[in-house]
N, C-alpha and C. Protein backbone atom coordinates (compact mmCIF):
# COMPACT_ATOMS: atom_id res chain seq x y z
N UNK A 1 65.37 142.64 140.45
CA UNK A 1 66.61 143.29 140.10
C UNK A 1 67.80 142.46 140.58
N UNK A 2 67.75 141.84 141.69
CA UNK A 2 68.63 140.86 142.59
C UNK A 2 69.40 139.69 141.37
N UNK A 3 67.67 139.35 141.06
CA UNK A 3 68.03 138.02 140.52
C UNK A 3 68.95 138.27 139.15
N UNK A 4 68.68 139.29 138.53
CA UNK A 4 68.92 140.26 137.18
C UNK A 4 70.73 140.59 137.68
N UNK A 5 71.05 140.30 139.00
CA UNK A 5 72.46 141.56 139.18
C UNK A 5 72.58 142.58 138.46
N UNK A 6 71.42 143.20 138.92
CA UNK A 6 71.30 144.87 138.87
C UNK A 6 71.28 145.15 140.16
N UNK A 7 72.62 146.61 140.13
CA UNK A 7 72.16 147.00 141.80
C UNK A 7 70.97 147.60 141.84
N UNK A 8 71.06 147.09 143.25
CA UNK A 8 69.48 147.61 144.00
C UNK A 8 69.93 148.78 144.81
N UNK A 9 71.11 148.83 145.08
CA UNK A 9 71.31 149.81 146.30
C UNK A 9 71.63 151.06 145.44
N UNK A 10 71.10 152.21 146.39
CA UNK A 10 70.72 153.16 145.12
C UNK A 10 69.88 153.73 144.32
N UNK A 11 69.13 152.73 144.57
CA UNK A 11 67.95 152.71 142.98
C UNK A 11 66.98 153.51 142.75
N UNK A 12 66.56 153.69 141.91
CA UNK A 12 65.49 154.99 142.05
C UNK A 12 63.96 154.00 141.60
N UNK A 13 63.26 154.08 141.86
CA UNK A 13 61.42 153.62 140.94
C UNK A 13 60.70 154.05 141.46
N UNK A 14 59.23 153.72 140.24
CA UNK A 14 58.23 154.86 140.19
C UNK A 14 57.40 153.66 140.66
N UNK A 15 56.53 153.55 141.55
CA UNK A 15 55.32 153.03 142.06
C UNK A 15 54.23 153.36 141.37
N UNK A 16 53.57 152.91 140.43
CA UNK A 16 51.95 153.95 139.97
C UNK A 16 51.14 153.07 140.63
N UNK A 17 50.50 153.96 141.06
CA UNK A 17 49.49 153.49 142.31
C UNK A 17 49.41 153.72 143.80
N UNK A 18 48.66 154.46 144.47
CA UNK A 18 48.80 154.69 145.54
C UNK A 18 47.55 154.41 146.27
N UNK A 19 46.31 154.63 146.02
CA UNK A 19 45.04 154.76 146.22
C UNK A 19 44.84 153.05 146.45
N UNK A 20 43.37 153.26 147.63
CA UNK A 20 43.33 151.58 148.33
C UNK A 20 42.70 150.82 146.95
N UNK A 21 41.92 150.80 146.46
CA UNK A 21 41.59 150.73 145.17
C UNK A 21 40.95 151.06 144.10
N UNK A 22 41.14 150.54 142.74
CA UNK A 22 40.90 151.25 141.39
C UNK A 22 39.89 152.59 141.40
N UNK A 23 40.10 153.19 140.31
CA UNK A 23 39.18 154.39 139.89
C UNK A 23 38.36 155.07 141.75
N UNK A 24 39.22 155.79 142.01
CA UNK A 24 39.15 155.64 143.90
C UNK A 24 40.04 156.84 144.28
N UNK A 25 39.49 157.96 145.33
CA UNK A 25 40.85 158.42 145.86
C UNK A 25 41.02 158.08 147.10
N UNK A 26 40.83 157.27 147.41
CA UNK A 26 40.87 156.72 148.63
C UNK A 26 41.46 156.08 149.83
N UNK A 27 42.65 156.80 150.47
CA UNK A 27 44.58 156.11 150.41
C UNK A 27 44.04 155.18 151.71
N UNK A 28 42.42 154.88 152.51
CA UNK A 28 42.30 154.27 153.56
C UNK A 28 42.96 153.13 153.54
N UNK A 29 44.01 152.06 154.15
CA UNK A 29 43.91 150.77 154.09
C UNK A 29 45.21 150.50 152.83
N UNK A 30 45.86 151.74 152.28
CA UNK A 30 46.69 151.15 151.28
C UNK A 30 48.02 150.39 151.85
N UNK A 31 48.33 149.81 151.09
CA UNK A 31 49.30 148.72 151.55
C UNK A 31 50.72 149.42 150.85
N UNK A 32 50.57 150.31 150.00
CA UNK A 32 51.83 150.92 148.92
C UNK A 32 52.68 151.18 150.45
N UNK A 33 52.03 151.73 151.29
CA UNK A 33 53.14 152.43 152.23
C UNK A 33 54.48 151.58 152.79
N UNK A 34 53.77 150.13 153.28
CA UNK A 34 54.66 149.27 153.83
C UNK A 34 55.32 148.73 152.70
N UNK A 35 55.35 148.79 150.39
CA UNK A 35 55.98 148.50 150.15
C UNK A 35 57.32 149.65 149.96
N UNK A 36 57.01 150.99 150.01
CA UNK A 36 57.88 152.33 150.15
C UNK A 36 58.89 151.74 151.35
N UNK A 37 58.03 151.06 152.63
CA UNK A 37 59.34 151.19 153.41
C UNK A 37 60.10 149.89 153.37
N UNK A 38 59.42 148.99 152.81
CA UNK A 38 60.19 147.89 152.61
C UNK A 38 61.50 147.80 151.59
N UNK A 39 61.06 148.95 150.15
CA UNK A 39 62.10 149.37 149.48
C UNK A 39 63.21 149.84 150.27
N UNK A 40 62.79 150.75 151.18
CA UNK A 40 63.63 151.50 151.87
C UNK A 40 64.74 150.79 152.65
N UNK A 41 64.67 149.77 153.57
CA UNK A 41 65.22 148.78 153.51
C UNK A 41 66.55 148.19 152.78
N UNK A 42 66.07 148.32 151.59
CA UNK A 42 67.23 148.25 150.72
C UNK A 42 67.69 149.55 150.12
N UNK A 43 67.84 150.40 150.93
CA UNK A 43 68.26 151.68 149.78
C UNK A 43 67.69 151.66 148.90
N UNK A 44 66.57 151.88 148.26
CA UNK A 44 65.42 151.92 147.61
C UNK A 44 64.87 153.20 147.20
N UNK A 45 64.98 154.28 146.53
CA UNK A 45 64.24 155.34 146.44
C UNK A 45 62.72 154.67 145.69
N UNK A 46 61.84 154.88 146.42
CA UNK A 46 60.55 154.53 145.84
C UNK A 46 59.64 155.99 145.58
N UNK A 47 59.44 156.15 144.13
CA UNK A 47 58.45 157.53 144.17
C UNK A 47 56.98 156.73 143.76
N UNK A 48 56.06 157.48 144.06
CA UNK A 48 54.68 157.19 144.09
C UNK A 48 54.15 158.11 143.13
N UNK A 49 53.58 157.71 142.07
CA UNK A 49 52.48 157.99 141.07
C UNK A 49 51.21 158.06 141.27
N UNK A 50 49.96 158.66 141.38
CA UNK A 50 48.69 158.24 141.55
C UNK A 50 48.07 159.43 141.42
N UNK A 51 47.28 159.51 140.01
CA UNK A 51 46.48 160.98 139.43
C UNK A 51 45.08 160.64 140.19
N UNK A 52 44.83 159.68 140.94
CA UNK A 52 43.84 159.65 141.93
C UNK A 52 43.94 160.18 143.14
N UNK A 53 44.70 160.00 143.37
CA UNK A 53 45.63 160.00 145.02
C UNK A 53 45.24 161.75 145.17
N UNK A 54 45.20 162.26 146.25
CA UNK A 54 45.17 163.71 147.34
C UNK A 54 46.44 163.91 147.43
N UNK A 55 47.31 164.51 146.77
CA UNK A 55 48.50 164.72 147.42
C UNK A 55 48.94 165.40 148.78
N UNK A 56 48.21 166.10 148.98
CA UNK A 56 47.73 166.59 150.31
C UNK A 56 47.92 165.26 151.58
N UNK A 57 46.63 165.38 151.26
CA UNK A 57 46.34 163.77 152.10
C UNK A 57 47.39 162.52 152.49
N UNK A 58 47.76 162.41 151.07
CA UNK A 58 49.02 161.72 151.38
C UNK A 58 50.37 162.15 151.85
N UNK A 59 50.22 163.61 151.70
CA UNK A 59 51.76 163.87 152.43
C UNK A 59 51.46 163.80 154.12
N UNK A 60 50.19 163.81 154.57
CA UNK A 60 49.81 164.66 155.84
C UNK A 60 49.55 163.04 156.48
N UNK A 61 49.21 161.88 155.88
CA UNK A 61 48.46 160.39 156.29
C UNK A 61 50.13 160.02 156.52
N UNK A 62 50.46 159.69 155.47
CA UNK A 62 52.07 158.78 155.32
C UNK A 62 53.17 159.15 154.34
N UNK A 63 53.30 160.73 154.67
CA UNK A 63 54.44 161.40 154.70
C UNK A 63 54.84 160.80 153.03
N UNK A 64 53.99 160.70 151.93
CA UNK A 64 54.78 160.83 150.33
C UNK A 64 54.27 161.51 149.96
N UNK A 65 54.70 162.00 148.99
CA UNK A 65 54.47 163.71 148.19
C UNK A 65 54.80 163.04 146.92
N UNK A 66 53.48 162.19 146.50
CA UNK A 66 53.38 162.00 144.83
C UNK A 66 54.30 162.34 143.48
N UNK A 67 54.60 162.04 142.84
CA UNK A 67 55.59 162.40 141.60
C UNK A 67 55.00 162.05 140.64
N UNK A 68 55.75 163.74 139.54
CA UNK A 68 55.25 162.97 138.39
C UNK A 68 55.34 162.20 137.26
N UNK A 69 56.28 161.99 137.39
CA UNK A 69 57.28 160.69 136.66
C UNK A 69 58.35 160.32 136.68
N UNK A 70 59.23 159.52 136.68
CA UNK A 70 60.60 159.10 136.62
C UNK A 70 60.90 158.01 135.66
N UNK A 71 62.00 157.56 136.02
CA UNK A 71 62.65 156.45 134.59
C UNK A 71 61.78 154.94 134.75
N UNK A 72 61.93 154.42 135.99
CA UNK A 72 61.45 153.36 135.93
C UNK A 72 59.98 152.93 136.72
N UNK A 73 59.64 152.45 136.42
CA UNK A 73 57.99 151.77 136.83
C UNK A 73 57.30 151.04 137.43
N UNK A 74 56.72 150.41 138.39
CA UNK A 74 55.90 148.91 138.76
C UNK A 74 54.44 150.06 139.02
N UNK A 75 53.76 148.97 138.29
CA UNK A 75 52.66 149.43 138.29
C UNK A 75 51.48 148.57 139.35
N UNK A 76 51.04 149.10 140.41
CA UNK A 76 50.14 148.68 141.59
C UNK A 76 48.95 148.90 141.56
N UNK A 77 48.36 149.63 140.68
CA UNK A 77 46.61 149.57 140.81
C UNK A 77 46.38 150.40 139.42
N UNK A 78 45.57 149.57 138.84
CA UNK A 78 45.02 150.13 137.40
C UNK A 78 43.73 151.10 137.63
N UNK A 79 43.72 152.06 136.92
CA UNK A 79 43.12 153.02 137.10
C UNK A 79 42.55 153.23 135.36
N UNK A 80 40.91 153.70 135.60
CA UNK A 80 40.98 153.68 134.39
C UNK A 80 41.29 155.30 133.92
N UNK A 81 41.80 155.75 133.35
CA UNK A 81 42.66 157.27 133.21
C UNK A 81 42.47 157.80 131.41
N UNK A 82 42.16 158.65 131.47
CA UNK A 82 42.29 159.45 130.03
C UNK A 82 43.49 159.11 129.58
N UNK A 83 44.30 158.43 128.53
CA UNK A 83 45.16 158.71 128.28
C UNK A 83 46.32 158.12 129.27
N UNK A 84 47.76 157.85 129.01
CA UNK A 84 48.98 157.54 129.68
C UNK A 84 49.33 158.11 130.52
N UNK A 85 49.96 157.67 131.63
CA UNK A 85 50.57 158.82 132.65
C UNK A 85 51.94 159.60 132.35
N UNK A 86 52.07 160.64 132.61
CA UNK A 86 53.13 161.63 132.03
C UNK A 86 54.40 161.08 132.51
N UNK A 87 54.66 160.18 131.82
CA UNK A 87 56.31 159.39 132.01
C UNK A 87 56.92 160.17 131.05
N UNK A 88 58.12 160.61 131.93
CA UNK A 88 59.13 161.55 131.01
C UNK A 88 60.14 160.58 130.02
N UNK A 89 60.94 161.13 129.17
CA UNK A 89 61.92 160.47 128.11
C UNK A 89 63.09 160.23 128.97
N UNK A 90 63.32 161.59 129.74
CA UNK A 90 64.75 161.54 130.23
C UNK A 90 66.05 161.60 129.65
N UNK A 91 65.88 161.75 128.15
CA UNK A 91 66.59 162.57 127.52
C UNK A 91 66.84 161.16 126.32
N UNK A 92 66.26 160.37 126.52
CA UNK A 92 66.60 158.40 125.96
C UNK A 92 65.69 158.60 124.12
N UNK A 93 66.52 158.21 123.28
CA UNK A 93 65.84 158.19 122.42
C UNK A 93 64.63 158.05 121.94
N UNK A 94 63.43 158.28 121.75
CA UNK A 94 62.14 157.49 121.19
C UNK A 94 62.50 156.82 120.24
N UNK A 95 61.53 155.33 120.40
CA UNK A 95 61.47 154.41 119.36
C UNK A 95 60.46 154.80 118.79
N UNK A 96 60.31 154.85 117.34
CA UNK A 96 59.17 154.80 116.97
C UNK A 96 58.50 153.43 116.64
N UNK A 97 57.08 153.57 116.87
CA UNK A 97 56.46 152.16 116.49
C UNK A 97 55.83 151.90 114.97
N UNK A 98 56.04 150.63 114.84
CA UNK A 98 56.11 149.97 113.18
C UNK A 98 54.74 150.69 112.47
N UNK A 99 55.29 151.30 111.37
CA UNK A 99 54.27 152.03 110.56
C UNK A 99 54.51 153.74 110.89
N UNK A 100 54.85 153.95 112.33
CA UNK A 100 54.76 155.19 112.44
C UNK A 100 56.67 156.06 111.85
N UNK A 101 56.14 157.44 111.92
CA UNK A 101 57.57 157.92 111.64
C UNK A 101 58.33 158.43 112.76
């Protein structure tokens, strides 16, 4: 975002991924935490995604309480998942894709 001069301070993003790794609920050993506080750092709102993840667990291990979507994204551990994760519009037009209406 730096390099982009987009502010950073402020910022809101969605982390998907929380779990130590893939197809896993398993938050032992995850590293997401130290990048939450490293965001933080910079005024950083970092929310965490992970339809694997214990939300429980994770609020009670390292204090995040999972979300379920927001505007923007980095994606940290692929999961193989039914289907897309419930990323909202936010009120932003849909594009439709070529062929479709």
């Amino acid at each position: 975002m730096t390099k982009r001069r987009l502010s950073v301070q402020g910022a809101r993003i969605l982390i998907m991924g929380l779990t130590f790794k893939e197809n896993c609920h398993d938050l032992r050993n995850t590293r997401v935490v130290d990048i939450v506080k490293e965001l933080a750092d910079y005024d950083v709102q970092a929310d965490v995604f992970d339809p694997w993840a214990d939300t429980a667990e994770a609020q009670h291990e390292y204090g995040i309480t999972p979300v379920q979507a927001t505007r923007a994204w980095c994606l940290r551990r692929h999961h193989h998942c039914r289907g897309p994760p419930p990323v909202q519009n936010h009120g932003r037009r849909r594009h439709s894709r070529a062929g479709q209406a």
